[in-house]
Each structure stands twice: as structure tokens, then as C-alpha cells.
N, C-alpha and C. Protein backbone atom coordinates (compact mmCIF):
# COMPACT_ATOMS: atom_id res chain seq x y z
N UNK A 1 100.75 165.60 19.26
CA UNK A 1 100.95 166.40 20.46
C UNK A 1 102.28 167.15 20.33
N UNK A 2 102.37 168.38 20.60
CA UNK A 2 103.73 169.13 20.56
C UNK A 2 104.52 168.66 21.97
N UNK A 3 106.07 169.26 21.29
CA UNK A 3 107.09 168.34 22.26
C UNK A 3 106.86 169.16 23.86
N UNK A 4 106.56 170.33 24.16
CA UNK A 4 106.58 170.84 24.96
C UNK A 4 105.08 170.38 26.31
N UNK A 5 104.04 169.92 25.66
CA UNK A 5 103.06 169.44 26.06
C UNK A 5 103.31 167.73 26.28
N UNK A 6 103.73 167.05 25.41
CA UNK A 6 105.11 165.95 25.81
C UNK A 6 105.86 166.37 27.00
N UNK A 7 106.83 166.68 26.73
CA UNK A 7 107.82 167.21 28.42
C UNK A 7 106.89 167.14 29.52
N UNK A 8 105.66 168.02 29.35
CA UNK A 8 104.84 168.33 30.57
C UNK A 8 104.27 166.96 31.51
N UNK A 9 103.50 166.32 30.14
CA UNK A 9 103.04 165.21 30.65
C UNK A 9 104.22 164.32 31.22
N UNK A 10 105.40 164.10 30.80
CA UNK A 10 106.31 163.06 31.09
C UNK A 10 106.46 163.63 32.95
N UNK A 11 106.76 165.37 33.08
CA UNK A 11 106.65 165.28 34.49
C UNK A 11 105.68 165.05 35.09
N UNK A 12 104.64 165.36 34.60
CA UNK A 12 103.40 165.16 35.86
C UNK A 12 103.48 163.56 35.84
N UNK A 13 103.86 162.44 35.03
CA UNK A 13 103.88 161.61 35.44
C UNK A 13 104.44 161.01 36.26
N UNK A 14 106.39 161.89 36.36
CA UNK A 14 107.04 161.40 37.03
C UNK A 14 107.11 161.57 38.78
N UNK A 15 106.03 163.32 38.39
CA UNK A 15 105.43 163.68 40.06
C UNK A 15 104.66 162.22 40.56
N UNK A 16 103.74 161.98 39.60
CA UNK A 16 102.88 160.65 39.85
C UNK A 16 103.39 159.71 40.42
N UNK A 17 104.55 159.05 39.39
CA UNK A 17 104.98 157.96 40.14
C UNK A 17 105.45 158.19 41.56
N UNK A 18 106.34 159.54 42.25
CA UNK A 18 106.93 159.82 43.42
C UNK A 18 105.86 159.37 44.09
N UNK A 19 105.18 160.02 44.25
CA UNK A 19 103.57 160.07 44.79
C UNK A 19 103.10 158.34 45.15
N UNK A 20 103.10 157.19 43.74
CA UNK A 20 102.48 156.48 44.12
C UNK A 20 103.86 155.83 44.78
N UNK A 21 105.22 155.53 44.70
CA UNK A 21 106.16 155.14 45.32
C UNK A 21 106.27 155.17 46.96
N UNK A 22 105.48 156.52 47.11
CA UNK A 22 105.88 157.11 48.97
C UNK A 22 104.57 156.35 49.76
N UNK A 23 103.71 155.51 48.91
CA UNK A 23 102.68 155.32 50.09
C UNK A 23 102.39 153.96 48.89
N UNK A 24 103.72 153.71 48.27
CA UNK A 24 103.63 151.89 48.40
C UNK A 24 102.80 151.25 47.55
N UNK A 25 102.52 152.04 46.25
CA UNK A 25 101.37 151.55 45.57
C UNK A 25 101.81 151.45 44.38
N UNK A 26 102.55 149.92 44.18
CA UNK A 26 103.12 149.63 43.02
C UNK A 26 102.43 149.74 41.91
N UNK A 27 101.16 148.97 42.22
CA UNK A 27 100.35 149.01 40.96
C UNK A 27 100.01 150.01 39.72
N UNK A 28 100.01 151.16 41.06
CA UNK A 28 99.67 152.32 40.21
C UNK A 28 100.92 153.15 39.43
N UNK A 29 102.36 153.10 40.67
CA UNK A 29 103.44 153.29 39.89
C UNK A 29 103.43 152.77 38.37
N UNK A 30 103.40 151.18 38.60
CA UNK A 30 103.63 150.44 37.33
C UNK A 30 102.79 150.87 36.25
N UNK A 31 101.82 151.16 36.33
CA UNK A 31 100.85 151.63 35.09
C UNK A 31 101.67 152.84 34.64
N UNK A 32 101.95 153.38 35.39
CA UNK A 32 102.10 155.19 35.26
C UNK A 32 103.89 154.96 34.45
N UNK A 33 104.33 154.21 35.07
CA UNK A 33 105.62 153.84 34.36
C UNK A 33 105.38 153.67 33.11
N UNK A 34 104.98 152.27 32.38
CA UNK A 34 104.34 151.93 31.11
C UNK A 34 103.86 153.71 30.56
N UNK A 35 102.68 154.33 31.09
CA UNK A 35 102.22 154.99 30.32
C UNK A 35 103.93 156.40 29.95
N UNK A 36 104.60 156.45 31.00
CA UNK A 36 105.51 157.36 30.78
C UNK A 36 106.56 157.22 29.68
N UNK A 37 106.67 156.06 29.61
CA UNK A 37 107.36 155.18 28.64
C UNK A 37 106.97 155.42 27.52
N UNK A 38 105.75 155.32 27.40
CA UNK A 38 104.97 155.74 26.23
C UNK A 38 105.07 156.93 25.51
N UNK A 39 104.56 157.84 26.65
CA UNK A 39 105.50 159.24 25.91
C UNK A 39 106.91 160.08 25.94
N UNK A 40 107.46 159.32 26.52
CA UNK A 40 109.09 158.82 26.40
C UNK A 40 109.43 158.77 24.95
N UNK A 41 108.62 157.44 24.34
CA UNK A 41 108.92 157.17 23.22
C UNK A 41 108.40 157.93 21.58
N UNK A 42 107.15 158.98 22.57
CA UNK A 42 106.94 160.17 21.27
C UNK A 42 107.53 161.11 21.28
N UNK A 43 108.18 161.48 22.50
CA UNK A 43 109.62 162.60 22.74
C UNK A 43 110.47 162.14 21.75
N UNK A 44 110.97 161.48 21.39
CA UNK A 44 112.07 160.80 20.76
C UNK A 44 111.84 160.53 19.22
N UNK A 45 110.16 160.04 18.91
CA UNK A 45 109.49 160.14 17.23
C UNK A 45 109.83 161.45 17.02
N UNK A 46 109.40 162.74 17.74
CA UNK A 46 109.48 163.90 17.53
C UNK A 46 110.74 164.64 16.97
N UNK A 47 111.66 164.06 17.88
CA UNK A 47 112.88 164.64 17.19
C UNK A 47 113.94 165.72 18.19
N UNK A 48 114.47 166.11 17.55
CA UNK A 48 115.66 166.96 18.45
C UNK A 48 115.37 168.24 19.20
N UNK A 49 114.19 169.00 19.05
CA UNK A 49 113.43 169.55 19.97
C UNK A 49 112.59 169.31 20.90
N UNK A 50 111.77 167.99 21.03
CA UNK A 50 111.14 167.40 21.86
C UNK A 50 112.23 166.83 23.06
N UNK A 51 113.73 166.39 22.24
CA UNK A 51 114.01 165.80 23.55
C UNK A 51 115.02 166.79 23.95
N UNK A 52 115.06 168.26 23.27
CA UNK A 52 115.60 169.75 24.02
C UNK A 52 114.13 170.01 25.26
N UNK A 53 113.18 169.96 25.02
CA UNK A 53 112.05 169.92 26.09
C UNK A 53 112.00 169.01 27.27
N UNK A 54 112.30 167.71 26.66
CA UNK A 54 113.00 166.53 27.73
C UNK A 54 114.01 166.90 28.65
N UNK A 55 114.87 167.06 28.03
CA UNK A 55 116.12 167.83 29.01
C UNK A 55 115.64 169.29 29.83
N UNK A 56 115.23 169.96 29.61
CA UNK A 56 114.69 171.15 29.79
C UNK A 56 114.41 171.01 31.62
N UNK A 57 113.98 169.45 31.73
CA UNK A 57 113.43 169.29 32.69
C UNK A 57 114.27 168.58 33.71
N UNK A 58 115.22 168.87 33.52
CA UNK A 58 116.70 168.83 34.55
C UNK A 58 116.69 169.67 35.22
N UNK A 59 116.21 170.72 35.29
CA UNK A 59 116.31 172.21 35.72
C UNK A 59 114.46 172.13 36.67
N UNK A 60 113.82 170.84 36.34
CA UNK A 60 112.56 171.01 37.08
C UNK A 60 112.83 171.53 38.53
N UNK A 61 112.05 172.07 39.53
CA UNK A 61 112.13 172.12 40.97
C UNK A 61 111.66 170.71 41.76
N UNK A 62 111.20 169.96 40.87
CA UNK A 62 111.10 168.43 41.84
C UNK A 62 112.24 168.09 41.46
N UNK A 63 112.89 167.47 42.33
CA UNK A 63 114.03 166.43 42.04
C UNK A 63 113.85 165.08 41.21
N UNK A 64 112.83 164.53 41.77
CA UNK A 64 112.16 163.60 41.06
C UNK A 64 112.24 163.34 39.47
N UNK A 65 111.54 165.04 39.28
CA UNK A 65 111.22 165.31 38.10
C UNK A 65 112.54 165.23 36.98
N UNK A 66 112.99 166.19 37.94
CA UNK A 66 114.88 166.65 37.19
C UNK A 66 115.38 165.39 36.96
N UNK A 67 115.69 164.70 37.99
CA UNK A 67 116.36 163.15 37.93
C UNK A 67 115.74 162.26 36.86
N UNK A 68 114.49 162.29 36.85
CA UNK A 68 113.69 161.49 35.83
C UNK A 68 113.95 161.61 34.55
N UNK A 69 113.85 162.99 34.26
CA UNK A 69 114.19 163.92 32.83
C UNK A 69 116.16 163.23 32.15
N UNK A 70 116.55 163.36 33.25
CA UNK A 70 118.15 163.20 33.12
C UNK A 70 118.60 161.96 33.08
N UNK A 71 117.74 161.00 33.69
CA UNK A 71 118.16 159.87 32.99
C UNK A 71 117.99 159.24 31.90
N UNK A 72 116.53 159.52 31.43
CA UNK A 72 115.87 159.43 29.89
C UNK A 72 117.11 160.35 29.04
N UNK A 73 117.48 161.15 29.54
CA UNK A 73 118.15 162.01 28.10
C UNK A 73 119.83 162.32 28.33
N UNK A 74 120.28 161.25 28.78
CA UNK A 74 121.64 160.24 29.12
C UNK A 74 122.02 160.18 27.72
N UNK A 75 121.39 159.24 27.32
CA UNK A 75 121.71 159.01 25.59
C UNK A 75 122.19 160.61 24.99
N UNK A 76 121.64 161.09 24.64
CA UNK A 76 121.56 162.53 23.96
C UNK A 76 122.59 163.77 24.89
N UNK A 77 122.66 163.93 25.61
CA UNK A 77 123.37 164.53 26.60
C UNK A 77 123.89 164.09 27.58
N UNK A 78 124.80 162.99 27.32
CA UNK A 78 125.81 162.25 28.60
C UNK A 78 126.00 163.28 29.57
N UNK A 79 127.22 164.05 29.02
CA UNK A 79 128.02 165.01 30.30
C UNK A 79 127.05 165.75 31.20
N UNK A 80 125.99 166.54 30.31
CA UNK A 80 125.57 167.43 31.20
C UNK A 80 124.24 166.68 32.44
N UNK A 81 123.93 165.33 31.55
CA UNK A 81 122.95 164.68 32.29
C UNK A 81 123.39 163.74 33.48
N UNK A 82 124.64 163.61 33.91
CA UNK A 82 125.72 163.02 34.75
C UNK A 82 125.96 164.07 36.07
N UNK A 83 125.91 165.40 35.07
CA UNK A 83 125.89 166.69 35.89
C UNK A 83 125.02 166.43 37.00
N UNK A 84 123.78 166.55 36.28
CA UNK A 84 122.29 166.92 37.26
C UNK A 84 122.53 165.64 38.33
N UNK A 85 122.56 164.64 37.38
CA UNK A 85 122.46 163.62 38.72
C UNK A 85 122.82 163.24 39.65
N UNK A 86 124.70 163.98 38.91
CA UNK A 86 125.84 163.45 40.76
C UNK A 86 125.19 164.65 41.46
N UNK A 87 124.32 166.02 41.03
CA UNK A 87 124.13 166.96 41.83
C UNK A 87 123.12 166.47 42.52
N UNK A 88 121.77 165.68 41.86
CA UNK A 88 121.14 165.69 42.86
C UNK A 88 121.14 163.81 44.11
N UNK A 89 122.51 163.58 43.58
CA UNK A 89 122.81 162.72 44.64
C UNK A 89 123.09 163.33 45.68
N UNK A 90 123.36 163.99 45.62
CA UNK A 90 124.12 165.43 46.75
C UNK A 90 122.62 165.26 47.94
N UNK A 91 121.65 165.65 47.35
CA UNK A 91 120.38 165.81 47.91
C UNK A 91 120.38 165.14 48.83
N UNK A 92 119.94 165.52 50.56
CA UNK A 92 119.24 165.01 51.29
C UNK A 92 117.86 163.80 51.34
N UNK A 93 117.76 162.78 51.65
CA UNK A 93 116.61 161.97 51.47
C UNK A 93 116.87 161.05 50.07
């Protein structure tokens, strides 16, 4: 799978989990976690462009998403991934 189709899936998962989090449905979070994890961990086989696609997604319009992206890619980009996050502590809710 290319890294950019990677990135994608990692957000729609992380939309997912928001989703199953707001109406309490661990179960399904938890799967969706595991599976994100999963391609978490082919972002990273891939190499230094897959996890430029990873990061990429700091800049998502979900917060969720952004936040999600930025903590996975902590390792690889401390400063700027510290950035996104004290910013979107800032965030309302």
C-alpha cells in the first residue's frame, strides 16, 4: 500500500475512533485502535516519506485527526509535533 493511502486510512480511522468514543462504544474504539496501530506500524516499514504523510496530517481539519497524527510522529518530529498539540490544547471542548 503507498504511504499516502496509509496516512488516509490512519485518519479515517482516527475519525472512527472519535465517533466510537462520543457515544461510548469501547468495543468498537478498541478494535479500531489495534487495527490503527497496525497501519501505524506500515507507516513506519515504509520509511521517511510515509511518516512525511503521517505528519502531513497535523494540518488535518479534524482535530482529532491532527492530534492523532502528532502524537504518533512525536518520535520523528518532537518540536513541531509539541507545536500542533499545545495548539490544539488551546481548543474548546
Amino acid at each position: 500500500m503507498k504511504y499516502d493511502e496509509l496516512a488516509a486510512q490512519f485518519a479515517e480511522l482516527s475519525r472512527r475512533i472519535q465517533e466510537a468514543q462520543a457515544t461510548y462504544d469501547w468495543e468498537t474504539g478498541n478494535q479500531l485502535h489495534a487495527t490503527r496501530y497496525e497501519v501505524f506500524k506500515q507507516i513506519i516499514e515504509q520509511g521517511e516519506e510515509a511518516r512525511e504523510a503521517l505528519f502531513s496530517l497535523t494540518r488535518h481539519e479534524n482535530p482529532h485527526v491532527a492530534g492523532d497524527a502528532a502524537f504518533f510522529s512525536l518520535k520523528y518530529k518532537p518540536e513541531e509535533c509539541c507545536q500542533v498539540l499545545e495548539g490544539l490544547s488551546k481548543l474548546p471542548g
